[in-house]
PDB file of N, CA and C in Angstrom:
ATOM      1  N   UNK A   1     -28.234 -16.796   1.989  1.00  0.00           N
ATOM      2  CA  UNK A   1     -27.877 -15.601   1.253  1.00  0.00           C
ATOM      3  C   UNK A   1     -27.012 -15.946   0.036  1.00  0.00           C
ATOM      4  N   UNK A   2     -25.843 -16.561  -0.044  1.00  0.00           N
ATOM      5  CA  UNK A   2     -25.354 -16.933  -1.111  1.00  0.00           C
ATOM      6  C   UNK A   2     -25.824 -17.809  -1.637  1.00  0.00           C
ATOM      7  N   UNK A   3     -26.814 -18.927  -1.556  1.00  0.00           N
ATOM      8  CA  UNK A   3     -27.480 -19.891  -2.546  1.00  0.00           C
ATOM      9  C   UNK A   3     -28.029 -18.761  -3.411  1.00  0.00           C
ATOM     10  N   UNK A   4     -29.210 -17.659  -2.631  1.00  0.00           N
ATOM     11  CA  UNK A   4     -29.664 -16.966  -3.693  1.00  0.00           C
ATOM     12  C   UNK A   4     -29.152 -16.366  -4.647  1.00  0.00           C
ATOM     13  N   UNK A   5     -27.816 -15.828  -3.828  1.00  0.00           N
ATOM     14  CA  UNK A   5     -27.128 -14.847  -4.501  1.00  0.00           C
ATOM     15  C   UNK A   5     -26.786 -15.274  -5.880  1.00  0.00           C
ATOM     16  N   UNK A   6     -26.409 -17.096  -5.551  1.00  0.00           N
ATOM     17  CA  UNK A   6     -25.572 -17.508  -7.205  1.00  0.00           C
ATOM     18  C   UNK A   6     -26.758 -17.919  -7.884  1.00  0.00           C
ATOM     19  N   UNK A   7     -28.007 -17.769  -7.486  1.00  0.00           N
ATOM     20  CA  UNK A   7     -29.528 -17.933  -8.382  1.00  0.00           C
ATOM     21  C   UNK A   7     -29.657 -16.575  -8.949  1.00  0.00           C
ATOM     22  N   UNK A   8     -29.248 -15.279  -8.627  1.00  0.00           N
ATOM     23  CA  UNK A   8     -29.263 -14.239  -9.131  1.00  0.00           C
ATOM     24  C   UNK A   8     -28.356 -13.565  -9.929  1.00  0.00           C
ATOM     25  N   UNK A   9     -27.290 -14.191  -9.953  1.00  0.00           N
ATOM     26  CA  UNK A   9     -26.325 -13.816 -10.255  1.00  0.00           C
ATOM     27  C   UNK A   9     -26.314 -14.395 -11.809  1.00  0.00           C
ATOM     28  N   UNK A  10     -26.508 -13.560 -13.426  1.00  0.00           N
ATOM     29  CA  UNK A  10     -26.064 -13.963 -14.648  1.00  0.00           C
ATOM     30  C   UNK A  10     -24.766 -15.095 -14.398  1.00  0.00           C
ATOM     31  N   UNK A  11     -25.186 -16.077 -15.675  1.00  0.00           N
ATOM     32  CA  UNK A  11     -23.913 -16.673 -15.641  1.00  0.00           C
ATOM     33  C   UNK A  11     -22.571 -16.465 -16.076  1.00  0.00           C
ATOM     34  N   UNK A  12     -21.748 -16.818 -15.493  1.00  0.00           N
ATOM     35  CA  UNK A  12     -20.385 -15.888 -15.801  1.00  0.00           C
ATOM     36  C   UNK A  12     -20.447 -14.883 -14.421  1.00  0.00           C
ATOM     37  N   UNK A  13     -21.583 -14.438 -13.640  1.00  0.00           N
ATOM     38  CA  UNK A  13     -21.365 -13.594 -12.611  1.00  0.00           C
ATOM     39  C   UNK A  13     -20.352 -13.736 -11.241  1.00  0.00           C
ATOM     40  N   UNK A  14     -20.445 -12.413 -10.952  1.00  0.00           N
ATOM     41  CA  UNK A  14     -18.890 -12.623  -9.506  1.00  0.00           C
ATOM     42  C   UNK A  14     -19.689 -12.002  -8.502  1.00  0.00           C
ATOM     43  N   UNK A  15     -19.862 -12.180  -7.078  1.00  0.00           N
ATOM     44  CA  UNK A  15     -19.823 -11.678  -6.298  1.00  0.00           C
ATOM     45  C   UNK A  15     -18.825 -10.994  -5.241  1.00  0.00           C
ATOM     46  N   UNK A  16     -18.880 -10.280  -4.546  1.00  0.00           N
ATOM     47  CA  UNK A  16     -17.702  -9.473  -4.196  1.00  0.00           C
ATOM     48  C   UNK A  16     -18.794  -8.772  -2.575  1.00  0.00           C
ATOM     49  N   UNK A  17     -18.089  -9.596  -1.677  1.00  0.00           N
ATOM     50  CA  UNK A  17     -18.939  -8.671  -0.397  1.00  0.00           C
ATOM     51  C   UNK A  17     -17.604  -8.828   0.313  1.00  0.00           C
ATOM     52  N   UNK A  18     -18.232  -7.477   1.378  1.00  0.00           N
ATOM     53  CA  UNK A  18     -17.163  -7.506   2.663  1.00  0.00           C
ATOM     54  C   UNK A  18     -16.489  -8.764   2.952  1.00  0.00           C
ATOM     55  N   UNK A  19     -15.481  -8.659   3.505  1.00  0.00           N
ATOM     56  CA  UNK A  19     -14.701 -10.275   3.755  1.00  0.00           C
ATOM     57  C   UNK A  19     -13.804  -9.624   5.357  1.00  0.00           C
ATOM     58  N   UNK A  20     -13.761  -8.874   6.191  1.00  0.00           N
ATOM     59  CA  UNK A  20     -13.264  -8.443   7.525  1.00  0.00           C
ATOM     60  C   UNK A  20     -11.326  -8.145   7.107  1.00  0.00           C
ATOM     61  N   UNK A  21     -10.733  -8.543   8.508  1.00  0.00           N
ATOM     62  CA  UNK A  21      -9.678  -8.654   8.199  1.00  0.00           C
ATOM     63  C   UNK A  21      -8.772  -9.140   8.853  1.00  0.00           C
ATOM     64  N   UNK A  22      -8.095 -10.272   8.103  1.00  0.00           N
ATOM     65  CA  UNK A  22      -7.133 -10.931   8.200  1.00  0.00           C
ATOM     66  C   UNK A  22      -6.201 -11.130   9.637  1.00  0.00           C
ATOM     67  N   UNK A  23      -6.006 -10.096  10.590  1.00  0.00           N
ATOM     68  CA  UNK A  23      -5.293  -9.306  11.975  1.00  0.00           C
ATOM     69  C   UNK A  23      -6.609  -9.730  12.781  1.00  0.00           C
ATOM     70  N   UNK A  24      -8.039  -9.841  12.306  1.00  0.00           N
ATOM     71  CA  UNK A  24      -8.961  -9.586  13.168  1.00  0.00           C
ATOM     72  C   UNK A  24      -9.990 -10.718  13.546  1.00  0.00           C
ATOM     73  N   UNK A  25     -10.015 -11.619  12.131  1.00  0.00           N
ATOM     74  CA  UNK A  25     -11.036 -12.388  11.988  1.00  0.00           C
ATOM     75  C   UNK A  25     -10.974 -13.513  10.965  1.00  0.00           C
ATOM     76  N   UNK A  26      -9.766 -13.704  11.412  1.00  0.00           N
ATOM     77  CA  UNK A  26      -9.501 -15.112  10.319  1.00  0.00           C
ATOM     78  C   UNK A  26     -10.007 -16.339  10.327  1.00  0.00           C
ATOM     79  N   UNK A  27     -10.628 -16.917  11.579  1.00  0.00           N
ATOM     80  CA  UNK A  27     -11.236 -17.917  11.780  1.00  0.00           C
ATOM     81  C   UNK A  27     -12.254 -17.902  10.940  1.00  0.00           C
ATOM     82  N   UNK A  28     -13.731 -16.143  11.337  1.00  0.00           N
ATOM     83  CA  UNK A  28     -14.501 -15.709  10.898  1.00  0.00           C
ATOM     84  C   UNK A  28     -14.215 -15.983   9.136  1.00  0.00           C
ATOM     85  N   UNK A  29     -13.213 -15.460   8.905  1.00  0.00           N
ATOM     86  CA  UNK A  29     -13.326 -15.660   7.249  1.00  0.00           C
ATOM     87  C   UNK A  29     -13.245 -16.615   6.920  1.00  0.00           C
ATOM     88  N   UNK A  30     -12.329 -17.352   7.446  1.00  0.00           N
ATOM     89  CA  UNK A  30     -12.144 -19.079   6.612  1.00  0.00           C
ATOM     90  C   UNK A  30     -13.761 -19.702   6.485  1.00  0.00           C
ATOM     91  N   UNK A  31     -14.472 -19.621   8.207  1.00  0.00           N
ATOM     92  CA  UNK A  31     -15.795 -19.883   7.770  1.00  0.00           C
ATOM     93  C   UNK A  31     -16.418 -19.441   6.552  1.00  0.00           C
ATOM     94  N   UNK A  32     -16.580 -18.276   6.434  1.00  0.00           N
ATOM     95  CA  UNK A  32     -16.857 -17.712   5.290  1.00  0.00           C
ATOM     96  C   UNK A  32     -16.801 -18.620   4.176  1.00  0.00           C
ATOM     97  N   UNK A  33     -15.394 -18.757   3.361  1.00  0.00           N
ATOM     98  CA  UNK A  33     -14.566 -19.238   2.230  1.00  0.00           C
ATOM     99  C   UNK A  33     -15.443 -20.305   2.436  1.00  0.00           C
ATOM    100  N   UNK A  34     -15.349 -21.072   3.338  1.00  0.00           N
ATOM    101  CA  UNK A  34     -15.640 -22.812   3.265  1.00  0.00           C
ATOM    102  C   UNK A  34     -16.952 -22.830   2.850  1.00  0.00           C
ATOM    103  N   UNK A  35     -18.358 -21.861   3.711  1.00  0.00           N
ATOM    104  CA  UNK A  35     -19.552 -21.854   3.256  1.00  0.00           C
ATOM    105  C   UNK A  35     -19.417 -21.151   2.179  1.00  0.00           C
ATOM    106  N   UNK A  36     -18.821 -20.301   1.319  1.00  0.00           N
ATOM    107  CA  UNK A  36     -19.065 -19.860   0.203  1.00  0.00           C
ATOM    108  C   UNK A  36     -18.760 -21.388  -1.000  1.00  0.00           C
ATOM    109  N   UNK A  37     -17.401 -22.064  -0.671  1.00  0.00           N
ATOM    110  CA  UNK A  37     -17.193 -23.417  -0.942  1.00  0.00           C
ATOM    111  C   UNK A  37     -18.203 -24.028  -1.735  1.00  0.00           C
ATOM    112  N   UNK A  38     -19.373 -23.701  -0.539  1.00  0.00           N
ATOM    113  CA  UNK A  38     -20.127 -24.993  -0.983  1.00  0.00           C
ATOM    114  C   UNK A  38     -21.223 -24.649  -1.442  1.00  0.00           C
ATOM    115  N   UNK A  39     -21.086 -23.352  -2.375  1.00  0.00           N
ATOM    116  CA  UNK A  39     -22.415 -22.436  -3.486  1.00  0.00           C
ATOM    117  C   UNK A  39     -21.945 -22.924  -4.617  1.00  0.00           C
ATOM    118  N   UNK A  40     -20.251 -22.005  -4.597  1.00  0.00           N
ATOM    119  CA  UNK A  40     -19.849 -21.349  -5.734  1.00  0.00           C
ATOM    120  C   UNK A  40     -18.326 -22.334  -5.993  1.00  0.00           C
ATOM    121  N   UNK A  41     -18.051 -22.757  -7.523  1.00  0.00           N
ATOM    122  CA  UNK A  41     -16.920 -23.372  -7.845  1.00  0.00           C
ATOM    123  C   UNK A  41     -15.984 -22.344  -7.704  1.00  0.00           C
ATOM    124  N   UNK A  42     -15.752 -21.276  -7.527  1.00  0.00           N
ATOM    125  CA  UNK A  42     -14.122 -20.577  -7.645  1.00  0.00           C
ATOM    126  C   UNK A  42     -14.579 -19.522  -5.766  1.00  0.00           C
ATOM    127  N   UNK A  43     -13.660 -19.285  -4.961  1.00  0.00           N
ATOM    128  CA  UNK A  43     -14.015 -18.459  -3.936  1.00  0.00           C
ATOM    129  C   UNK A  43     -12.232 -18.165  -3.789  1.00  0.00           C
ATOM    130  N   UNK A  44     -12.319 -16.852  -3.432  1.00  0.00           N
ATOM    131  CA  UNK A  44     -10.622 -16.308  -3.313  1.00  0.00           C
ATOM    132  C   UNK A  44     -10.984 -14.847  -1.858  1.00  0.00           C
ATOM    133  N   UNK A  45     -10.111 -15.117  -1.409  1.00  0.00           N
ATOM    134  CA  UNK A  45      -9.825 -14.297  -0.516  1.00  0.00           C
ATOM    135  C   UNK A  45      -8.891 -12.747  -0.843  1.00  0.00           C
ATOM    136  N   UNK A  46      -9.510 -11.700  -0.764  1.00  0.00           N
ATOM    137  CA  UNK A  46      -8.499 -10.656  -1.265  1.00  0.00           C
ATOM    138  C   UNK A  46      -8.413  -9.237  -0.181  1.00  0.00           C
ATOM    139  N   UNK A  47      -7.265  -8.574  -0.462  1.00  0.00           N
ATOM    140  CA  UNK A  47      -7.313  -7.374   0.701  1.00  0.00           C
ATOM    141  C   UNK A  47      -6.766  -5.946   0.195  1.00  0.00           C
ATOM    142  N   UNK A  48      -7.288  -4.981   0.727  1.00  0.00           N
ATOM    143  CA  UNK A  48      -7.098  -3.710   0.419  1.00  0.00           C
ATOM    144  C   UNK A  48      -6.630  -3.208   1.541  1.00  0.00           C
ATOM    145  N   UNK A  49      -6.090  -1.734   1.459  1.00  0.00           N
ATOM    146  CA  UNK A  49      -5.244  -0.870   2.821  1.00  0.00           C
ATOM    147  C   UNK A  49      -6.077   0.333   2.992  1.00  0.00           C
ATOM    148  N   UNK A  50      -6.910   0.362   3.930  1.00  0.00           N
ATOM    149  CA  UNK A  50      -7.753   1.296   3.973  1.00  0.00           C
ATOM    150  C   UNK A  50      -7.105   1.775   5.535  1.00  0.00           C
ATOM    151  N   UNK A  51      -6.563   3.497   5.592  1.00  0.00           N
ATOM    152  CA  UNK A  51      -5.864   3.432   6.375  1.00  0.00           C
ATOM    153  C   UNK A  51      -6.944   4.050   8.113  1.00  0.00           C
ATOM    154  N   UNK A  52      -8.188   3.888   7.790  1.00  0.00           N
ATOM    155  CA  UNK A  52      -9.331   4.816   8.735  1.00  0.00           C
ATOM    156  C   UNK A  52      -9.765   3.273   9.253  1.00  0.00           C
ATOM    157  N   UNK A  53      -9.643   2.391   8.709  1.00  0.00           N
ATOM    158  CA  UNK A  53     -10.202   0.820   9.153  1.00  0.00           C
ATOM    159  C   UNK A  53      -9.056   0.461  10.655  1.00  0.00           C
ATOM    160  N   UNK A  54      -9.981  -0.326  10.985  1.00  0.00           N
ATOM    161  CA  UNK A  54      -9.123  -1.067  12.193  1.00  0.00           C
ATOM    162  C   UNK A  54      -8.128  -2.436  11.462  1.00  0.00           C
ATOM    163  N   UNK A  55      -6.739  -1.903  11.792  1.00  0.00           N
ATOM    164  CA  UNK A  55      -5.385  -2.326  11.568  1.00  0.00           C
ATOM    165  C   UNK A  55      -4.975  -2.120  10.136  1.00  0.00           C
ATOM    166  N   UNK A  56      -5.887  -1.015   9.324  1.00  0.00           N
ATOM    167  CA  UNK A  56      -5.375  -0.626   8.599  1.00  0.00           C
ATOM    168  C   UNK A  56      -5.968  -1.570   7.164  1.00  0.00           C
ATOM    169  N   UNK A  57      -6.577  -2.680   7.014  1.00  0.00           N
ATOM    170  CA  UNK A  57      -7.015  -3.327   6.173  1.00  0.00           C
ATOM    171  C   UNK A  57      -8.522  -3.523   6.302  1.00  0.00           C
ATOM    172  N   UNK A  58      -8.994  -4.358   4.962  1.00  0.00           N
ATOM    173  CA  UNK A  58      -9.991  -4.517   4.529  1.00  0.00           C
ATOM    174  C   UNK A  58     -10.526  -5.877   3.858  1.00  0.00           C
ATOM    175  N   UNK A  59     -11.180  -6.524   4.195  1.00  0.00           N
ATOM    176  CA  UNK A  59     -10.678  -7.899   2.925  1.00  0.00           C
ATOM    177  C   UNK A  59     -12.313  -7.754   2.363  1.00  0.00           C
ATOM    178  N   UNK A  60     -12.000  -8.961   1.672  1.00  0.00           N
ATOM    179  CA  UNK A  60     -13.390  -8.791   0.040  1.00  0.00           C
ATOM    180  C   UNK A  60     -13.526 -10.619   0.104  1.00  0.00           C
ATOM    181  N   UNK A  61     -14.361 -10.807   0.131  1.00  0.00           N
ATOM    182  CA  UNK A  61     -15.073 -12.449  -0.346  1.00  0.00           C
ATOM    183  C   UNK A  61     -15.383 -12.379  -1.604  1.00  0.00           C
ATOM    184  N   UNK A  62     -14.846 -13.113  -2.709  1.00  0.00           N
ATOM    185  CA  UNK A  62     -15.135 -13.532  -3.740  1.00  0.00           C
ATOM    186  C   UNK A  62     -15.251 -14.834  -4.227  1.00  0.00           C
ATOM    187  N   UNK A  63     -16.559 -14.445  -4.929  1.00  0.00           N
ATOM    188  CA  UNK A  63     -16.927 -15.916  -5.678  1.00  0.00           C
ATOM    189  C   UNK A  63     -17.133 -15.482  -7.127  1.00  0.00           C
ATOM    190  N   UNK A  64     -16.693 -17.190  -7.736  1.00  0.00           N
ATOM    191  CA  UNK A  64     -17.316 -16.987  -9.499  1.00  0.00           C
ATOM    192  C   UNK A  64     -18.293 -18.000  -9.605  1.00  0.00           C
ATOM    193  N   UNK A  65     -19.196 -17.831 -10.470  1.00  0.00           N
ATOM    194  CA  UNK A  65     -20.580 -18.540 -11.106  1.00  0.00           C
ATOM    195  C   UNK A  65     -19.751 -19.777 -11.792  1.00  0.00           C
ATOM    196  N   UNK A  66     -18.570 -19.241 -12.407  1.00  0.00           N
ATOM    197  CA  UNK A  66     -18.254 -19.970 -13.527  1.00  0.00           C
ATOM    198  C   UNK A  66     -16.975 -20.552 -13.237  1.00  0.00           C
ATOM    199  N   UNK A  67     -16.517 -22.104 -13.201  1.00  0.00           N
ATOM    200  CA  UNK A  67     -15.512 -22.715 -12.741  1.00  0.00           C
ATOM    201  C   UNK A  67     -14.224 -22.371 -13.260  1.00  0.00           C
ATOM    202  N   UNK A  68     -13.789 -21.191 -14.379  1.00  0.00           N
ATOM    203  CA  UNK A  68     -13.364 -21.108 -15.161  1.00  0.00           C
ATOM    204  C   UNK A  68     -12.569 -19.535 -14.789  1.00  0.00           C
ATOM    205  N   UNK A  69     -14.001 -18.971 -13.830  1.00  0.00           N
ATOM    206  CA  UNK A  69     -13.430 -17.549 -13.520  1.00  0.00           C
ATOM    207  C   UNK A  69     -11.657 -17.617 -12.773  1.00  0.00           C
ATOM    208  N   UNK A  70     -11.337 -16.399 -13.103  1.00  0.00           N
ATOM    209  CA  UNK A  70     -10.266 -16.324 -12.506  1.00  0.00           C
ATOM    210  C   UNK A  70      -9.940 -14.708 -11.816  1.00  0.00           C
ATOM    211  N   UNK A  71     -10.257 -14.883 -10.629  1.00  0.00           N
ATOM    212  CA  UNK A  71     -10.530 -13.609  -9.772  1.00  0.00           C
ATOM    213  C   UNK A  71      -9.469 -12.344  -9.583  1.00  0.00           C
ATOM    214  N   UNK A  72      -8.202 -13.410  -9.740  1.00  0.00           N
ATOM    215  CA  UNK A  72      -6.990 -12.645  -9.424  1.00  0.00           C
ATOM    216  C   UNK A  72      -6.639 -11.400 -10.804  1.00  0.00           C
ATOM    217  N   UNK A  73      -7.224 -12.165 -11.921  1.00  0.00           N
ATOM    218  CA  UNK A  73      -6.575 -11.070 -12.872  1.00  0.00           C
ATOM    219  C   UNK A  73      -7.725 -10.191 -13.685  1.00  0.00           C
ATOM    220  N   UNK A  74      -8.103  -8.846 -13.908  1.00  0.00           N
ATOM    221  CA  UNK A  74      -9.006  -7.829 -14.025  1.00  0.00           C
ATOM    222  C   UNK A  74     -10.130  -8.243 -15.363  1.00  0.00           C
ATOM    223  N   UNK A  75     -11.115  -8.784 -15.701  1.00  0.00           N
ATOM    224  CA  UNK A  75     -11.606  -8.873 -16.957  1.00  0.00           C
ATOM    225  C   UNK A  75     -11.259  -8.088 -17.975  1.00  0.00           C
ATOM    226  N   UNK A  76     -10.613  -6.470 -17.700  1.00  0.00           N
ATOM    227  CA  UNK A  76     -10.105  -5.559 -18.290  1.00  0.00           C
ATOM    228  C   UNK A  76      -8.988  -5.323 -17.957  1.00  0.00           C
ATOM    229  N   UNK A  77      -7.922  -4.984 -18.518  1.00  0.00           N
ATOM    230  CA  UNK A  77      -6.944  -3.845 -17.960  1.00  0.00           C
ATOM    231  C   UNK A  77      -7.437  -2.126 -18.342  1.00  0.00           C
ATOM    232  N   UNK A  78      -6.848  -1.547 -17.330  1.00  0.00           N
ATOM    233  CA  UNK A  78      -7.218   0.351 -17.231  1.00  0.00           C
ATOM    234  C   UNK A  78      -6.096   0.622 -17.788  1.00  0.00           C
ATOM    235  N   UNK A  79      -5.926   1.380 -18.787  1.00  0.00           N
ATOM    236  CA  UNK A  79      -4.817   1.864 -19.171  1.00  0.00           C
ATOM    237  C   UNK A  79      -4.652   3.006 -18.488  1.00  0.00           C
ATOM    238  N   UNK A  80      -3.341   3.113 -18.598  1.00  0.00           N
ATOM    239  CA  UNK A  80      -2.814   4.746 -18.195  1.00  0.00           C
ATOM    240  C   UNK A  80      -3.575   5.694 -18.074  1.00  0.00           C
ATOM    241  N   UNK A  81      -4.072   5.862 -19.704  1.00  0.00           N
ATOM    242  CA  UNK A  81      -5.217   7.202 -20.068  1.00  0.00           C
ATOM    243  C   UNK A  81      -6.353   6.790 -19.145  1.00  0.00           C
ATOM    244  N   UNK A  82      -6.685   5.777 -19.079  1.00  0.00           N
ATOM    245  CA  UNK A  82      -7.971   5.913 -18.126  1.00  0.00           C
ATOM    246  C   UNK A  82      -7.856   6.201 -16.903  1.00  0.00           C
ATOM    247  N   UNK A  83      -6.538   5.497 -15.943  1.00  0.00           N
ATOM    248  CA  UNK A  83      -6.347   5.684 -14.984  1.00  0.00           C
ATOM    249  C   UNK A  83      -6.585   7.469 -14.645  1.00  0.00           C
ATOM    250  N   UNK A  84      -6.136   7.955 -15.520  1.00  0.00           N
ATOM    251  CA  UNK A  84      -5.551   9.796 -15.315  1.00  0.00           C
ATOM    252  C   UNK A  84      -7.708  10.352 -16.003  1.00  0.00           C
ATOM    253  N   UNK A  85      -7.545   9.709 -16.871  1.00  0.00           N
ATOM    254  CA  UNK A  85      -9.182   9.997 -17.226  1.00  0.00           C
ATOM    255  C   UNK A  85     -10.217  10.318 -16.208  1.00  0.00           C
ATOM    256  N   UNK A  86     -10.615   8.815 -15.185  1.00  0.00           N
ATOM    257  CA  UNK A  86     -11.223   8.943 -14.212  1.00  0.00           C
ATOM    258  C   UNK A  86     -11.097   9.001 -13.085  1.00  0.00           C
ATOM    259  N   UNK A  87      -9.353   9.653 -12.954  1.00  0.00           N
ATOM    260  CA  UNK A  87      -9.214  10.535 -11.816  1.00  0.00           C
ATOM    261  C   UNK A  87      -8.847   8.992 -10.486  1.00  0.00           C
ATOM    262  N   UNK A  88      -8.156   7.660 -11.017  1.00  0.00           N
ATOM    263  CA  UNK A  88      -7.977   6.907 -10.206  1.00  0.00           C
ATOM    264  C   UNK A  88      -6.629   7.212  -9.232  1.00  0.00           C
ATOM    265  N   UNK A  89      -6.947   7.323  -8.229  1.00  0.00           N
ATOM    266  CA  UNK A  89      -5.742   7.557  -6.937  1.00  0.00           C
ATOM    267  C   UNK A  89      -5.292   6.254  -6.584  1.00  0.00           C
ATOM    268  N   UNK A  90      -5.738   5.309  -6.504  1.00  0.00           N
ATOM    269  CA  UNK A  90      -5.534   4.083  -5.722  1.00  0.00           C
ATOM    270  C   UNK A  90      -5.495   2.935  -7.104  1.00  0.00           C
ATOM    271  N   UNK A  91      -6.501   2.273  -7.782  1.00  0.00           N
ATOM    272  CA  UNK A  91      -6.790   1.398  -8.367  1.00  0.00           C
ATOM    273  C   UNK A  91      -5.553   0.850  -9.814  1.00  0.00           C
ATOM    274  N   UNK A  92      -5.012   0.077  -9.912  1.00  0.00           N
ATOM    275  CA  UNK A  92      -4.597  -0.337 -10.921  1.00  0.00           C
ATOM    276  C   UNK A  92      -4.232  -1.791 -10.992  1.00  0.00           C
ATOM    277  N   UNK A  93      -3.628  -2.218 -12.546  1.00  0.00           N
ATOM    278  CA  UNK A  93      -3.944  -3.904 -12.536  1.00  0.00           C
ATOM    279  C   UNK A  93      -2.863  -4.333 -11.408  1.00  0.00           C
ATOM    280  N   UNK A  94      -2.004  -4.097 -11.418  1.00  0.00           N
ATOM    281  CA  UNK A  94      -1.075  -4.457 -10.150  1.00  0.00           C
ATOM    282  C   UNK A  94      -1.499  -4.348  -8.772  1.00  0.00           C
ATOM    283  N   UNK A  95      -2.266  -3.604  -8.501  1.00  0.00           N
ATOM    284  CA  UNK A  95      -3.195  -3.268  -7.399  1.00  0.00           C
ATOM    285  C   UNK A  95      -3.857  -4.612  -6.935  1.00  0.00           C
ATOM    286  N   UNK A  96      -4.646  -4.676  -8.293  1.00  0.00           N
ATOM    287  CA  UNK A  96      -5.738  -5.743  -8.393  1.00  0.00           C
ATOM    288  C   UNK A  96      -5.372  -6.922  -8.194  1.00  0.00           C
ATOM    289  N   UNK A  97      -4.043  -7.380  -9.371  1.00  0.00           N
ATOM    290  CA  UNK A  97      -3.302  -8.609  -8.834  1.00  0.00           C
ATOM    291  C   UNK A  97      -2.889  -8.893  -7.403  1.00  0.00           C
ATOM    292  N   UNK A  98      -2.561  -7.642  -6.799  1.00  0.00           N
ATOM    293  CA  UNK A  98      -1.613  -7.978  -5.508  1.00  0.00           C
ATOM    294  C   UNK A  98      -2.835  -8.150  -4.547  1.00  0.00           C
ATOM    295  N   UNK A  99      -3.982  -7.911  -4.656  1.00  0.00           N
ATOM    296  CA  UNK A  99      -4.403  -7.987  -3.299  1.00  0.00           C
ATOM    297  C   UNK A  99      -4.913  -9.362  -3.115  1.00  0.00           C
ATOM    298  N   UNK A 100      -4.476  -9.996  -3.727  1.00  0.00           N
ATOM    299  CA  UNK A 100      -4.630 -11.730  -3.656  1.00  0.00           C
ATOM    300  C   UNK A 100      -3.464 -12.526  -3.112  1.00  0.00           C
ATOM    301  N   UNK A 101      -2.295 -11.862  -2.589  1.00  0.00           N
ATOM    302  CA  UNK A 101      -1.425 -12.135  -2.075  1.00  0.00           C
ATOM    303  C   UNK A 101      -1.497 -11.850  -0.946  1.00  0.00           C
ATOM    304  N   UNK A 102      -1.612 -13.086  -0.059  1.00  0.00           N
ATOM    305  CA  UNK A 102      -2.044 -13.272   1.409  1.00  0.00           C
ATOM    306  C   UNK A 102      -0.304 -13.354   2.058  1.00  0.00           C
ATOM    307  N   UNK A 103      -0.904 -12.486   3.312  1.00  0.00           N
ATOM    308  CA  UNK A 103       0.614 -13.553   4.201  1.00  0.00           C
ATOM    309  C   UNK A 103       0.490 -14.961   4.664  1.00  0.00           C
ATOM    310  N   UNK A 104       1.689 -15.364   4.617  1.00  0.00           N
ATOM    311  CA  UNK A 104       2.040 -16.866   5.004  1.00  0.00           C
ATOM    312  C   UNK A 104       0.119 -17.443   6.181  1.00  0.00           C
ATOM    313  N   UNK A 105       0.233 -17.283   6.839  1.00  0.00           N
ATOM    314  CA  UNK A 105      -0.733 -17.552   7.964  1.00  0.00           C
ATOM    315  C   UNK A 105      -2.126 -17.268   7.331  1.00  0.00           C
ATOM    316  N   UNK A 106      -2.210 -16.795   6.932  1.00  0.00           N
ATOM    317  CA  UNK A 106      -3.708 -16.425   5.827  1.00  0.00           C
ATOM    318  C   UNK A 106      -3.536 -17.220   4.574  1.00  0.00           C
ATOM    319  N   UNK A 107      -2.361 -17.578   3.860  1.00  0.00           N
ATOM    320  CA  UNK A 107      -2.672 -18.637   2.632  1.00  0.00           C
ATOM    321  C   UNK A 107      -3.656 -19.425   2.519  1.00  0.00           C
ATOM    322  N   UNK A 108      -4.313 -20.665   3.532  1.00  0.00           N
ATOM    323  CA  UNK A 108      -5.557 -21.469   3.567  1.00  0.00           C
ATOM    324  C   UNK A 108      -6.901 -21.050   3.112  1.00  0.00           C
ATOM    325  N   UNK A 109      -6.834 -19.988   3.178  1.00  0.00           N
ATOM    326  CA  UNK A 109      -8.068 -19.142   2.779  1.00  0.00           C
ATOM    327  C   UNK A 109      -8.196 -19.384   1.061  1.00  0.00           C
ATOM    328  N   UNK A 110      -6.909 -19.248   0.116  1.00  0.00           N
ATOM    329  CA  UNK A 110      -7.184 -19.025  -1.018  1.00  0.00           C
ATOM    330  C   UNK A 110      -6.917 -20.658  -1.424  1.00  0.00           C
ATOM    331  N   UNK A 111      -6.932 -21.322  -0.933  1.00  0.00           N
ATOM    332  CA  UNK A 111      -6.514 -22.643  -1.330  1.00  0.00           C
ATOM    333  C   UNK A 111      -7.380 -23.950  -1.559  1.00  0.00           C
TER     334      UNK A 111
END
């Protein structure tokens, strides 16, 4: 699935799939990371607070096409006006930055 994926994927492209969570399935993910490893030059581990999920989180598998990508920080920033524009409740660049900040015991993942 991910060989194809980075055959489909424009260059410069990111993928972004479910990644479990961290409380639940960390073994499960590291597998993950390691086989993503060995597609894609950049893979980062990231997490969201989804409060209807089991323990309250969410994580995301990411990869870049391009050795260069850098996952943690937004290709864009949303300004203010947009934030209030399209009605964002949750999303912003601080958002975005932080969910790449693992706890201590989960660090290996992004490393």
């Amino acid at each position: 699935y991910y060989e194809l994926t980075n055959i489909a994927l424009k260059p410069g492209g990111i993928l972004c799939c479910q990644g479990e969570c961290v409380w639940l399935d960390l073994p499960f993910i590291k597998k993950c990371t390691d086989i993503l490893r060995t597609v894609f030059p950049v893979v980062e581990y990231a997490y969201t607070t989804i409060p209807t999920y089991p323990n309250g989180q969410i994580g995301f598998l990411l990869a870049g096409k391009d050795k260069n990508t850098v996952l943690q920080k937004p290709v864009r920033e949303v300004t203010e006006t947009q934030v209030k524009e399209f009605g964002l409740c949750y999303y912003n660049f601080n958002v975005h930055c932080s969910s790449f900040v693992l706890p201590q015991f989960a660090q290996e993942l992004n490393s």
